[in-house]
PDB file of N, CA and C in Angstrom:
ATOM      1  N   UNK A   1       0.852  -1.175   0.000  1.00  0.00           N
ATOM      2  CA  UNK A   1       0.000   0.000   0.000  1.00  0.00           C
ATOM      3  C   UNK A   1       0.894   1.234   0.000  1.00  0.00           C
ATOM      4  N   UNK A   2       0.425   2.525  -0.692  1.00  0.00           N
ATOM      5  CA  UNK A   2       1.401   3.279  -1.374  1.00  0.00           C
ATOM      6  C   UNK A   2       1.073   4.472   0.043  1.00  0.00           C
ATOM      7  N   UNK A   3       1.631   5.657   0.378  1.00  0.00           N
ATOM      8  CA  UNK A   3       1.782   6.445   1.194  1.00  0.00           C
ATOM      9  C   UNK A   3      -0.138   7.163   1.120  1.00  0.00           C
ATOM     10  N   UNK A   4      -0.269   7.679  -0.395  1.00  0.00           N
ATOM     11  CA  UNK A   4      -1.330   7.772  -0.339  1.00  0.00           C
ATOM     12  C   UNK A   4      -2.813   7.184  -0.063  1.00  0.00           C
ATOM     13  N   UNK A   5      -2.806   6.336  -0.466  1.00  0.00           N
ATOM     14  CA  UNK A   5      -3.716   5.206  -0.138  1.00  0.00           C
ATOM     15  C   UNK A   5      -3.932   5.534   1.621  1.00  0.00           C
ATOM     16  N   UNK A   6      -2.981   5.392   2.441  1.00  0.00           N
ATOM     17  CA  UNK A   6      -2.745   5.113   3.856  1.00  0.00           C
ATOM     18  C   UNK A   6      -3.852   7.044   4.336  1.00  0.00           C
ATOM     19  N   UNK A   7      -3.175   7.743   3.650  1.00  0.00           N
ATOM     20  CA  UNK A   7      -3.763   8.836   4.095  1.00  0.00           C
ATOM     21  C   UNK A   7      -4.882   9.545   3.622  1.00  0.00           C
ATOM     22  N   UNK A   8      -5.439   8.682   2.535  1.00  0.00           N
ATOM     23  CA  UNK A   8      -7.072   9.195   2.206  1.00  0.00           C
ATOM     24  C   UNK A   8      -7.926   8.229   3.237  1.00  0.00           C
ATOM     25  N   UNK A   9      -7.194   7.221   3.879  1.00  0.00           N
ATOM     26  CA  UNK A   9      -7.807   6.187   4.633  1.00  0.00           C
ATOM     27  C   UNK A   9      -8.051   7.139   5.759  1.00  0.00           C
ATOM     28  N   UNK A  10      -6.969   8.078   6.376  1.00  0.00           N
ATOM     29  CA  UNK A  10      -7.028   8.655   7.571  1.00  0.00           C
ATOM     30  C   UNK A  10      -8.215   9.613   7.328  1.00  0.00           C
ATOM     31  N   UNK A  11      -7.985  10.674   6.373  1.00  0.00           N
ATOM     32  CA  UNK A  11      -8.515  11.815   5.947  1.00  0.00           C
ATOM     33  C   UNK A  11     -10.173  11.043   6.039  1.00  0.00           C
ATOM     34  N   UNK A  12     -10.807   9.843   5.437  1.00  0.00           N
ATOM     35  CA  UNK A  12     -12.070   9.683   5.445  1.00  0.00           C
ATOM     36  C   UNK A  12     -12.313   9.392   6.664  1.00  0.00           C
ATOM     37  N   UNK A  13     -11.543   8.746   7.477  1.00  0.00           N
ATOM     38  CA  UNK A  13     -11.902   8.428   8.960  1.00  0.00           C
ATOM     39  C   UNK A  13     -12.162   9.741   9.134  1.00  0.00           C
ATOM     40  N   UNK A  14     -11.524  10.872   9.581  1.00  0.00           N
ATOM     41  CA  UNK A  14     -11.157  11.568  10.311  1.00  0.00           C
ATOM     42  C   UNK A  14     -12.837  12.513   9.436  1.00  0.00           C
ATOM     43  N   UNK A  15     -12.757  12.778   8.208  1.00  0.00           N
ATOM     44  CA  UNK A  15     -13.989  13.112   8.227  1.00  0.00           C
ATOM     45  C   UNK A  15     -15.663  12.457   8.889  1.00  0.00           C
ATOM     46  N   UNK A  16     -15.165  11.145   8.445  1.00  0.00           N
ATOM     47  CA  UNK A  16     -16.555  10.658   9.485  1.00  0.00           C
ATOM     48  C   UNK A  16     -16.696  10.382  10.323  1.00  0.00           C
ATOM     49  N   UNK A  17     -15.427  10.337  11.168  1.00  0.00           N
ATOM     50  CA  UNK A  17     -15.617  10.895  12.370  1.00  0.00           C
ATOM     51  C   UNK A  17     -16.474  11.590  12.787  1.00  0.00           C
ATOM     52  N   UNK A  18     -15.675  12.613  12.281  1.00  0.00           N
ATOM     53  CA  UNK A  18     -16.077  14.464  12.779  1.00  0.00           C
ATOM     54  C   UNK A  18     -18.038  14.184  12.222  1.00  0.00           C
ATOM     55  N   UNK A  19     -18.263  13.304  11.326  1.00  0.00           N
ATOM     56  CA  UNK A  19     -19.690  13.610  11.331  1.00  0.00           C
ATOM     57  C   UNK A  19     -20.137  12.539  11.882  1.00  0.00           C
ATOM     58  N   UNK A  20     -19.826  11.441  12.399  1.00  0.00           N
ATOM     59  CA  UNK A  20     -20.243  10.964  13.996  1.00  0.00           C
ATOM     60  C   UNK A  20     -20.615  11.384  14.840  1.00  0.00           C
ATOM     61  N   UNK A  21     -19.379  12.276  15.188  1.00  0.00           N
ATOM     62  CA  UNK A  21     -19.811  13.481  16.694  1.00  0.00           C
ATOM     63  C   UNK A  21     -20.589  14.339  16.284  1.00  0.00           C
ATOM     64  N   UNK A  22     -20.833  14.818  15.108  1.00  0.00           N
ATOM     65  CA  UNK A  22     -21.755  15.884  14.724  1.00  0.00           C
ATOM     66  C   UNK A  22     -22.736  15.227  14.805  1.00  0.00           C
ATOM     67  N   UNK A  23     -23.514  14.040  14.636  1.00  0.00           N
ATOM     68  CA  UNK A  23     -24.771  13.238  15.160  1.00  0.00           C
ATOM     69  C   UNK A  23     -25.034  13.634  16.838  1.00  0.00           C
ATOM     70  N   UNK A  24     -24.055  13.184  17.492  1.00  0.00           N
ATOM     71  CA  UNK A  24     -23.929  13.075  18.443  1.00  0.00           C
ATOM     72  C   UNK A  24     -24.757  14.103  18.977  1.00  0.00           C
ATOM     73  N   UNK A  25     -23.727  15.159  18.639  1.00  0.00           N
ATOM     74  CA  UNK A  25     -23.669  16.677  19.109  1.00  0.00           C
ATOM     75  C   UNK A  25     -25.734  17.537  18.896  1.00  0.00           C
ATOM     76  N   UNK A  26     -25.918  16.830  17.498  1.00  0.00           N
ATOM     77  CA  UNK A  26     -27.505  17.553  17.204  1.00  0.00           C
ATOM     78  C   UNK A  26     -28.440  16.706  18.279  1.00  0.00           C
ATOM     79  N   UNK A  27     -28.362  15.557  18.517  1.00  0.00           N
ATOM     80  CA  UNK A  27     -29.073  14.693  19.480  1.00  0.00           C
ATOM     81  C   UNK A  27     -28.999  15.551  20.650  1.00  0.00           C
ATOM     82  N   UNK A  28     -27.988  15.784  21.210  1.00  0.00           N
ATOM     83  CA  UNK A  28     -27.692  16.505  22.549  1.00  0.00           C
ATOM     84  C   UNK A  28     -28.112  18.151  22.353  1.00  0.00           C
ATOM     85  N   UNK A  29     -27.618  18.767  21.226  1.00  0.00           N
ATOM     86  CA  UNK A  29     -27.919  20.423  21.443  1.00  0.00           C
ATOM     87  C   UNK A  29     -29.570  20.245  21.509  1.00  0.00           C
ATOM     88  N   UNK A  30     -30.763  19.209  20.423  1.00  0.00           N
ATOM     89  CA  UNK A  30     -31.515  19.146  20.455  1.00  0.00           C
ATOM     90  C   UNK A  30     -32.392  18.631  21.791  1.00  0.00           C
ATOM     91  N   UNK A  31     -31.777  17.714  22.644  1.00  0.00           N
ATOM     92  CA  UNK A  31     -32.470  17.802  23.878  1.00  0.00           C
ATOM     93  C   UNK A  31     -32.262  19.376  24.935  1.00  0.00           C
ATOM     94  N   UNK A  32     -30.966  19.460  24.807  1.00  0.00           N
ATOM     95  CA  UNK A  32     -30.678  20.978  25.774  1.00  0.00           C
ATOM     96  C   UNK A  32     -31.339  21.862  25.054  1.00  0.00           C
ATOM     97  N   UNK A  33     -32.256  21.983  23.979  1.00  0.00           N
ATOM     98  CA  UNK A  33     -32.981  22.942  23.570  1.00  0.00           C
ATOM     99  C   UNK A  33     -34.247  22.527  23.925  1.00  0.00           C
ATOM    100  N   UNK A  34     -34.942  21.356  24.219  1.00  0.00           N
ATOM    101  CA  UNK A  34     -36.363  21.079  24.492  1.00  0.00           C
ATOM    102  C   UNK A  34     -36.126  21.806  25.662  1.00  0.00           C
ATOM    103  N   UNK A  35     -35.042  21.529  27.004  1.00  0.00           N
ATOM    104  CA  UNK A  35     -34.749  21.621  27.962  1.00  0.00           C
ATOM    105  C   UNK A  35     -35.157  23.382  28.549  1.00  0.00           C
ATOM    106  N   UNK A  36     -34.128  24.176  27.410  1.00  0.00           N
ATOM    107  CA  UNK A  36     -34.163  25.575  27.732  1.00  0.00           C
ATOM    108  C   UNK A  36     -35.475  25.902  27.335  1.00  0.00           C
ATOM    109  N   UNK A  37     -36.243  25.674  26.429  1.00  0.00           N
ATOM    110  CA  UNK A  37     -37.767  25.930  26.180  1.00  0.00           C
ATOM    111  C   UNK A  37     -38.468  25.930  26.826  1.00  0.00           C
ATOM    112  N   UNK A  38     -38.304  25.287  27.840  1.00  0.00           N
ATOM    113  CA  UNK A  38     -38.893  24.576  29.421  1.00  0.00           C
ATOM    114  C   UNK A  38     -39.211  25.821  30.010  1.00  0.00           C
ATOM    115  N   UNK A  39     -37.536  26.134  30.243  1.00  0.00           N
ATOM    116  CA  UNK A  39     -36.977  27.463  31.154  1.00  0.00           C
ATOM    117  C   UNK A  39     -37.483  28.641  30.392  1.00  0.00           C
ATOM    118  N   UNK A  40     -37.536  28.891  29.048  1.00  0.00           N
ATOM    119  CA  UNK A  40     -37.650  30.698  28.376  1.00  0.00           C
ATOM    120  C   UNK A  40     -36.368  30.910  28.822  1.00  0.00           C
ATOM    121  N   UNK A  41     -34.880  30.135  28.207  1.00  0.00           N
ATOM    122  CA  UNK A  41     -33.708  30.266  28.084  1.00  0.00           C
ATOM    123  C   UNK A  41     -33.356  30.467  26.787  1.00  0.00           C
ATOM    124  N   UNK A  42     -32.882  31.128  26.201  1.00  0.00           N
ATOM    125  CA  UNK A  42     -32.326  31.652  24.802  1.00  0.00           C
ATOM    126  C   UNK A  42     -30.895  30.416  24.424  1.00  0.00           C
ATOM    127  N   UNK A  43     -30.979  30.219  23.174  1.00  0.00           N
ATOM    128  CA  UNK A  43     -29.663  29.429  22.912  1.00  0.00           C
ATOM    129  C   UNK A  43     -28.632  30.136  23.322  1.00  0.00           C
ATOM    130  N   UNK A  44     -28.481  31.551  23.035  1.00  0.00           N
ATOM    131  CA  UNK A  44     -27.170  32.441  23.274  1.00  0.00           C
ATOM    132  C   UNK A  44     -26.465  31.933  25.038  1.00  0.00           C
ATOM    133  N   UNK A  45     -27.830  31.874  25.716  1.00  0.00           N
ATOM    134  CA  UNK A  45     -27.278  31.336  27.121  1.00  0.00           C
ATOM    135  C   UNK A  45     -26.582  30.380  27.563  1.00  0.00           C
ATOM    136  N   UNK A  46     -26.740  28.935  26.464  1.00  0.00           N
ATOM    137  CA  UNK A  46     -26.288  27.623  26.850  1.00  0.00           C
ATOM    138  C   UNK A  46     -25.158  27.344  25.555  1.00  0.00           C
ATOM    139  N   UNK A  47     -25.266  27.728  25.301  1.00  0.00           N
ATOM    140  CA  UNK A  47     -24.659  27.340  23.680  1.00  0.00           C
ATOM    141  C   UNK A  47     -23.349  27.494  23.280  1.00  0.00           C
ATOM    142  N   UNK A  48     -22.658  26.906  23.607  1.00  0.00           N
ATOM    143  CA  UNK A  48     -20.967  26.891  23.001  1.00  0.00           C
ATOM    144  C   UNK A  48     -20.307  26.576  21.731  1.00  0.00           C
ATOM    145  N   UNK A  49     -19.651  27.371  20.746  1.00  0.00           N
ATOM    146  CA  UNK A  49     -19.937  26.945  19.623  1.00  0.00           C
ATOM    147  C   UNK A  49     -18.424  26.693  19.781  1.00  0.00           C
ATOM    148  N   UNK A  50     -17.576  26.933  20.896  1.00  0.00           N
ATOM    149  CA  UNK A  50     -16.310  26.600  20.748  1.00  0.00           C
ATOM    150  C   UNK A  50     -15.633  24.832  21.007  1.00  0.00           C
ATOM    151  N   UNK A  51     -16.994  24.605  22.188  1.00  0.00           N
ATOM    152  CA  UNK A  51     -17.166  23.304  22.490  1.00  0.00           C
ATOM    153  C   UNK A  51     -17.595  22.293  21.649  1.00  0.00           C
ATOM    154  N   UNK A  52     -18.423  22.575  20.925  1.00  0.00           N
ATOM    155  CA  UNK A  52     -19.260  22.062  19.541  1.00  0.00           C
ATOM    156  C   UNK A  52     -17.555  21.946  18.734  1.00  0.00           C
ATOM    157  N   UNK A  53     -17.113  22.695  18.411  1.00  0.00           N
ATOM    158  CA  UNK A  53     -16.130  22.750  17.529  1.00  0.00           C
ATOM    159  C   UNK A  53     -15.145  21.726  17.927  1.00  0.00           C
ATOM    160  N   UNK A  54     -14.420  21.675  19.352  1.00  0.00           N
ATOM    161  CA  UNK A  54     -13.335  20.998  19.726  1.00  0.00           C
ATOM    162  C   UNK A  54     -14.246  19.356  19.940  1.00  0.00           C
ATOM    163  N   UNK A  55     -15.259  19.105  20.444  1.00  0.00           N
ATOM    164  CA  UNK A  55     -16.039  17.430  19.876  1.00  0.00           C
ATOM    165  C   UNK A  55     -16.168  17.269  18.618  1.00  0.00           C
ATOM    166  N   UNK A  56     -16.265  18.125  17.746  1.00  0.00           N
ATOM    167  CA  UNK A  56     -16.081  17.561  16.217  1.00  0.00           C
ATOM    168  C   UNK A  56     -14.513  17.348  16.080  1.00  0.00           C
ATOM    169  N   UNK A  57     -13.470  18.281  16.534  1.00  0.00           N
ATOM    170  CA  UNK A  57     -12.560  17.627  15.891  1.00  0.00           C
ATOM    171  C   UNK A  57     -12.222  16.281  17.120  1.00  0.00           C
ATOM    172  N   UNK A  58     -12.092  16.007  18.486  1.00  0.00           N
ATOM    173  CA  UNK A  58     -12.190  15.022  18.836  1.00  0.00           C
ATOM    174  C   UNK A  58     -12.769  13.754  18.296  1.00  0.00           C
ATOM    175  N   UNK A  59     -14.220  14.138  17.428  1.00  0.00           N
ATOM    176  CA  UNK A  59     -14.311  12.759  16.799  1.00  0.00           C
ATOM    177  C   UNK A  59     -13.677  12.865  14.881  1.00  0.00           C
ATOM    178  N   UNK A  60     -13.096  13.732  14.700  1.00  0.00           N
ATOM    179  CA  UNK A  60     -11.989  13.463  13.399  1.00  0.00           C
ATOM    180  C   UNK A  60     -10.900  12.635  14.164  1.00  0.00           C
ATOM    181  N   UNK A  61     -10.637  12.803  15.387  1.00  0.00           N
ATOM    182  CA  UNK A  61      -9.089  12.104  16.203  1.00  0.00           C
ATOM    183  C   UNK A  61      -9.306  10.858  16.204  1.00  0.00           C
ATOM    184  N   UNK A  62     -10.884  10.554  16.738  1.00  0.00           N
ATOM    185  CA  UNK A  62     -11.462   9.183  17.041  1.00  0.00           C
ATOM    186  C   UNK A  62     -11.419   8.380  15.422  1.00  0.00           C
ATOM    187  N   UNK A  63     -12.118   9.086  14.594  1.00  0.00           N
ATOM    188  CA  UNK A  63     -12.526   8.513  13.380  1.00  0.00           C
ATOM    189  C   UNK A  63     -10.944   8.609  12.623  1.00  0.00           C
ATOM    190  N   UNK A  64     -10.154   8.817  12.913  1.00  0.00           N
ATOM    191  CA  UNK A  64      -8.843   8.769  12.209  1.00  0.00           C
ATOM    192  C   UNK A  64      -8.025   7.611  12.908  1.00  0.00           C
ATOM    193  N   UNK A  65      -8.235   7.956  13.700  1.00  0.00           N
ATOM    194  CA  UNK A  65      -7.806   6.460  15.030  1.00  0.00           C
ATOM    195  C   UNK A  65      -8.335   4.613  14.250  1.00  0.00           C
ATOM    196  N   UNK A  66      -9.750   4.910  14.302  1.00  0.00           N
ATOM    197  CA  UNK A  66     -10.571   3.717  13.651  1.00  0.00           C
ATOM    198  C   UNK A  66      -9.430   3.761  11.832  1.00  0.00           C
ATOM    199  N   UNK A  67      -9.294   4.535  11.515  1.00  0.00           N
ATOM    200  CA  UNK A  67      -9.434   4.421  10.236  1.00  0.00           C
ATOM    201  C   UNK A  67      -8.075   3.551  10.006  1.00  0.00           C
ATOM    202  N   UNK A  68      -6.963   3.696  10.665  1.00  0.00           N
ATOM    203  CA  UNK A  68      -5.347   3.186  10.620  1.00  0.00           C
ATOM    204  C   UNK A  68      -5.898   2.360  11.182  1.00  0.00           C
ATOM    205  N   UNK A  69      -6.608   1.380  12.262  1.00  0.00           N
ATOM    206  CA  UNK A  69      -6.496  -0.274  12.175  1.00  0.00           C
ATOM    207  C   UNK A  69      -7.295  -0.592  10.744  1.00  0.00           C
ATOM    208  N   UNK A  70      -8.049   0.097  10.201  1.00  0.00           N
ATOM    209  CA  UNK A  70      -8.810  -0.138   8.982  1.00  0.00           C
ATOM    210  C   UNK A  70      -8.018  -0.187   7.365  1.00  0.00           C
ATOM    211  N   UNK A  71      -7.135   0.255   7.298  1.00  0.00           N
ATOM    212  CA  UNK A  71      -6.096   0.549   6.490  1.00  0.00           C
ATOM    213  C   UNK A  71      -6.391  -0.730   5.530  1.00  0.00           C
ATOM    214  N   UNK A  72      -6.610  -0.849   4.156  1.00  0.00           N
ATOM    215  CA  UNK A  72      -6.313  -1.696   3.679  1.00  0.00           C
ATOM    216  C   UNK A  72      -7.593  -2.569   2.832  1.00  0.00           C
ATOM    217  N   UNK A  73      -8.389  -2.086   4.408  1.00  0.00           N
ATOM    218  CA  UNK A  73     -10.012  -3.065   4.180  1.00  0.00           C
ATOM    219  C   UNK A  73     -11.032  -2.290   2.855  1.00  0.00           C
ATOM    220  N   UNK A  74     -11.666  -2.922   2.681  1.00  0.00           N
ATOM    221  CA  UNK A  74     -12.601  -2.766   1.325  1.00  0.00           C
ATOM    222  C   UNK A  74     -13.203  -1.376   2.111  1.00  0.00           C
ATOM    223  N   UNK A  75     -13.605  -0.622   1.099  1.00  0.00           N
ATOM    224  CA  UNK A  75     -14.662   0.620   1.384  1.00  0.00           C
ATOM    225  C   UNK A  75     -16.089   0.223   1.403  1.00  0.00           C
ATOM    226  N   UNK A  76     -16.816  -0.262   2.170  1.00  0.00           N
ATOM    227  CA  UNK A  76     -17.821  -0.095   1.535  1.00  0.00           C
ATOM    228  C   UNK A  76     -19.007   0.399   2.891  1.00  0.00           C
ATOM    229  N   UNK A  77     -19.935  -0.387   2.892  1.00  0.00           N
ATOM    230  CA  UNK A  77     -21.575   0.189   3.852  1.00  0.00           C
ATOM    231  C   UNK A  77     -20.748   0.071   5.049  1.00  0.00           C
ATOM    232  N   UNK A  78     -20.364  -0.968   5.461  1.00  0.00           N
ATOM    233  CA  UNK A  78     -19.918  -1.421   6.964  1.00  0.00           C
ATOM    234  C   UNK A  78     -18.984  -0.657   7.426  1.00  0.00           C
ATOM    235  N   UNK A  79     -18.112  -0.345   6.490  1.00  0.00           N
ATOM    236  CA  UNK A  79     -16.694   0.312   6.471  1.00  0.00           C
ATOM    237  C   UNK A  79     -16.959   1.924   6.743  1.00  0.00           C
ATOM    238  N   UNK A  80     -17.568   2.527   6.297  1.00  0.00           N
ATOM    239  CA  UNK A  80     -17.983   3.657   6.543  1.00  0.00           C
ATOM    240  C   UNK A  80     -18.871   3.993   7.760  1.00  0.00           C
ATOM    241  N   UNK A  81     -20.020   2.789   7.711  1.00  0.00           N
ATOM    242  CA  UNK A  81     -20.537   3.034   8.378  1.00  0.00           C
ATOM    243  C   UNK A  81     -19.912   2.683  10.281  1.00  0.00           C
ATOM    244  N   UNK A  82     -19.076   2.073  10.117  1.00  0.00           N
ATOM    245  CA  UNK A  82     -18.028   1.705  11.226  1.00  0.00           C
ATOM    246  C   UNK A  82     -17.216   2.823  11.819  1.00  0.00           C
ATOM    247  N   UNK A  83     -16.502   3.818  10.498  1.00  0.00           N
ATOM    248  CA  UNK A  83     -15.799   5.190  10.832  1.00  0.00           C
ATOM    249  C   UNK A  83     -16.712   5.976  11.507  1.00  0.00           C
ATOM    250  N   UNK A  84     -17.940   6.078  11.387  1.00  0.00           N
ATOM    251  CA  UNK A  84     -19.092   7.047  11.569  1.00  0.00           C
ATOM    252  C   UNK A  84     -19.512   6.600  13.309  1.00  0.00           C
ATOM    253  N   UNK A  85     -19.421   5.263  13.622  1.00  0.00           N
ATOM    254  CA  UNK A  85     -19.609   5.013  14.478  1.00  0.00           C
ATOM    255  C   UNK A  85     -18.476   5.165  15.842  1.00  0.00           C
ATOM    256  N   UNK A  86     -17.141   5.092  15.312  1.00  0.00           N
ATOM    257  CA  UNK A  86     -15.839   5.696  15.795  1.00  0.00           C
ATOM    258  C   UNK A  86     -16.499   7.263  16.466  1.00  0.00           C
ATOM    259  N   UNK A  87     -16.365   7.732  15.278  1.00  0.00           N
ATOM    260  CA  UNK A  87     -16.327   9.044  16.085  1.00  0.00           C
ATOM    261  C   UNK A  87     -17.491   9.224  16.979  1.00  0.00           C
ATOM    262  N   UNK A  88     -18.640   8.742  16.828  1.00  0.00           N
ATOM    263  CA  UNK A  88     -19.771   8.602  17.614  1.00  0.00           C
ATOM    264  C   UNK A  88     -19.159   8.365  19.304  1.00  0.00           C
ATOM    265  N   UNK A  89     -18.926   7.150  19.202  1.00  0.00           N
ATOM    266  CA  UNK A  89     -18.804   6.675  20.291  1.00  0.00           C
ATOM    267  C   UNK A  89     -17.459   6.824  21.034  1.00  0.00           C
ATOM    268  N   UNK A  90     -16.196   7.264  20.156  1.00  0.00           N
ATOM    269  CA  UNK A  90     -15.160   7.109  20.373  1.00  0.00           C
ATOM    270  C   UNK A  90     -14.645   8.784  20.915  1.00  0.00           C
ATOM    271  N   UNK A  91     -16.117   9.850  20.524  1.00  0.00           N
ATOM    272  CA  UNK A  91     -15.277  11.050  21.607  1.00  0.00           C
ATOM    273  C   UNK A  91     -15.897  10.768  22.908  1.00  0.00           C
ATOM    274  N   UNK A  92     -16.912  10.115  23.078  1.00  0.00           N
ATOM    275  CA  UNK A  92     -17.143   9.888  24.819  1.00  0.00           C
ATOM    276  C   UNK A  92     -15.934   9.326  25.686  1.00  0.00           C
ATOM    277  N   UNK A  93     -15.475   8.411  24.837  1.00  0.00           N
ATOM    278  CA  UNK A  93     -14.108   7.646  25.122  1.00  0.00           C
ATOM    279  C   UNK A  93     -12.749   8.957  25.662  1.00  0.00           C
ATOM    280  N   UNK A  94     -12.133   9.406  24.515  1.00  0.00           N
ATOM    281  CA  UNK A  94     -11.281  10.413  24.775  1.00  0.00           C
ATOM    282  C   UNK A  94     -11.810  11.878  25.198  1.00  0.00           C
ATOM    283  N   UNK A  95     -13.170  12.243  25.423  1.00  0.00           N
ATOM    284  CA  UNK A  95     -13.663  13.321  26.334  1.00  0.00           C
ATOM    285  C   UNK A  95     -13.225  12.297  27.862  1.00  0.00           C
ATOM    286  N   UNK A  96     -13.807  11.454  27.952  1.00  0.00           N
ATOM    287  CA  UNK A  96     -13.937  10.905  29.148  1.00  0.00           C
ATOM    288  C   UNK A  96     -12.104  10.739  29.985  1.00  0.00           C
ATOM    289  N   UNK A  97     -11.402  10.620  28.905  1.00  0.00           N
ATOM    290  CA  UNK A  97     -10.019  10.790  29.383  1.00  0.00           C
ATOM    291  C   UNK A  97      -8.978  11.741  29.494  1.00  0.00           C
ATOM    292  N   UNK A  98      -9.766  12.711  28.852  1.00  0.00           N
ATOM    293  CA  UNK A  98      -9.614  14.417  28.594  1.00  0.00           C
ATOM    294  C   UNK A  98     -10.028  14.653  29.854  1.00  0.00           C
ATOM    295  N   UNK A  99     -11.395  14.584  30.895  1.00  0.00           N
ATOM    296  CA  UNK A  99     -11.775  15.025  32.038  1.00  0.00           C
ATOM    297  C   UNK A  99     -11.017  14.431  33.076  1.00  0.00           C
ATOM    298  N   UNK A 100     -10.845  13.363  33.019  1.00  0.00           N
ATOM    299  CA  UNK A 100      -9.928  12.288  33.989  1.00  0.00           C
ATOM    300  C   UNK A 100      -8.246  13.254  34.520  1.00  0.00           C
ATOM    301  N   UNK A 101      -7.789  13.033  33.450  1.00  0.00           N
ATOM    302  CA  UNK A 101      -6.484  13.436  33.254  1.00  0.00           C
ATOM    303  C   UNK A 101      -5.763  14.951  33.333  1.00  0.00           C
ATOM    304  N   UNK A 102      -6.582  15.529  32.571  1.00  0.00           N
ATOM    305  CA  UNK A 102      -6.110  16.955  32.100  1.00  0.00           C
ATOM    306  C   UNK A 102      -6.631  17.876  33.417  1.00  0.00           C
ATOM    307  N   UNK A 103      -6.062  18.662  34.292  1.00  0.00           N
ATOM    308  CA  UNK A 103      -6.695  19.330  35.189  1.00  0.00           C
ATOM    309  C   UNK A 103      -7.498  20.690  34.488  1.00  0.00           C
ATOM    310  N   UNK A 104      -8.698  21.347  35.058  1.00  0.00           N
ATOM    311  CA  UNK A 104      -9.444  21.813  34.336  1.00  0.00           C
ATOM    312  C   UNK A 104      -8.828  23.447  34.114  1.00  0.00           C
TER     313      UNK A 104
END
């Protein structure tokens, strides 16, 4: 396998990743918005778009992560749909070791 090959492998992880966590992320802004509706809380109040930003690229890290043991394997439904699930599940993983570790 040629240098390139190896790094469109990363580059697609790392994009579906990032739109893993972006699932993630609308599930969650969309409950904390039923939530503030509750209250007559404005998005401007709860809403971090810097935080939003650093979990998307956390799940490009995740989905780039998945993608190098993947190196090699056929592209197809599973395969993608596997990267997508990386970043999904895989920034709870490295948030969760980001809070652990890193003092705040």
């Amino acid at each position: 396998m040629d240098v390139t090959t190896a790094v469109l492998y990363v580059v697609l992880g790392a994009l579906l990743g990032a739109v893993g966590q972006g699932t993630r992320a609308v599930v969650g802004i969309k409950k904390r918005s039923d939530q503030a509706a509750m209250k007559n809380e404005e998005m401007k109040e709860w809403f971090d778009l810097n935080r939003l930003l650093f979990s998307l690229v956390i799940g490009a890290i995740a989905g780039s992560f998945a993608a190098v043991f993947l190196v090699g394997m056929e592209i197809d439904r599973e395969f993608l749909l596997g990267l997508i699930a990386a970043g999904y599940a895989g920034t709870d993983f490295i948030e969760g070791i980001i809070e652990t570790k890193l003092p705040a």
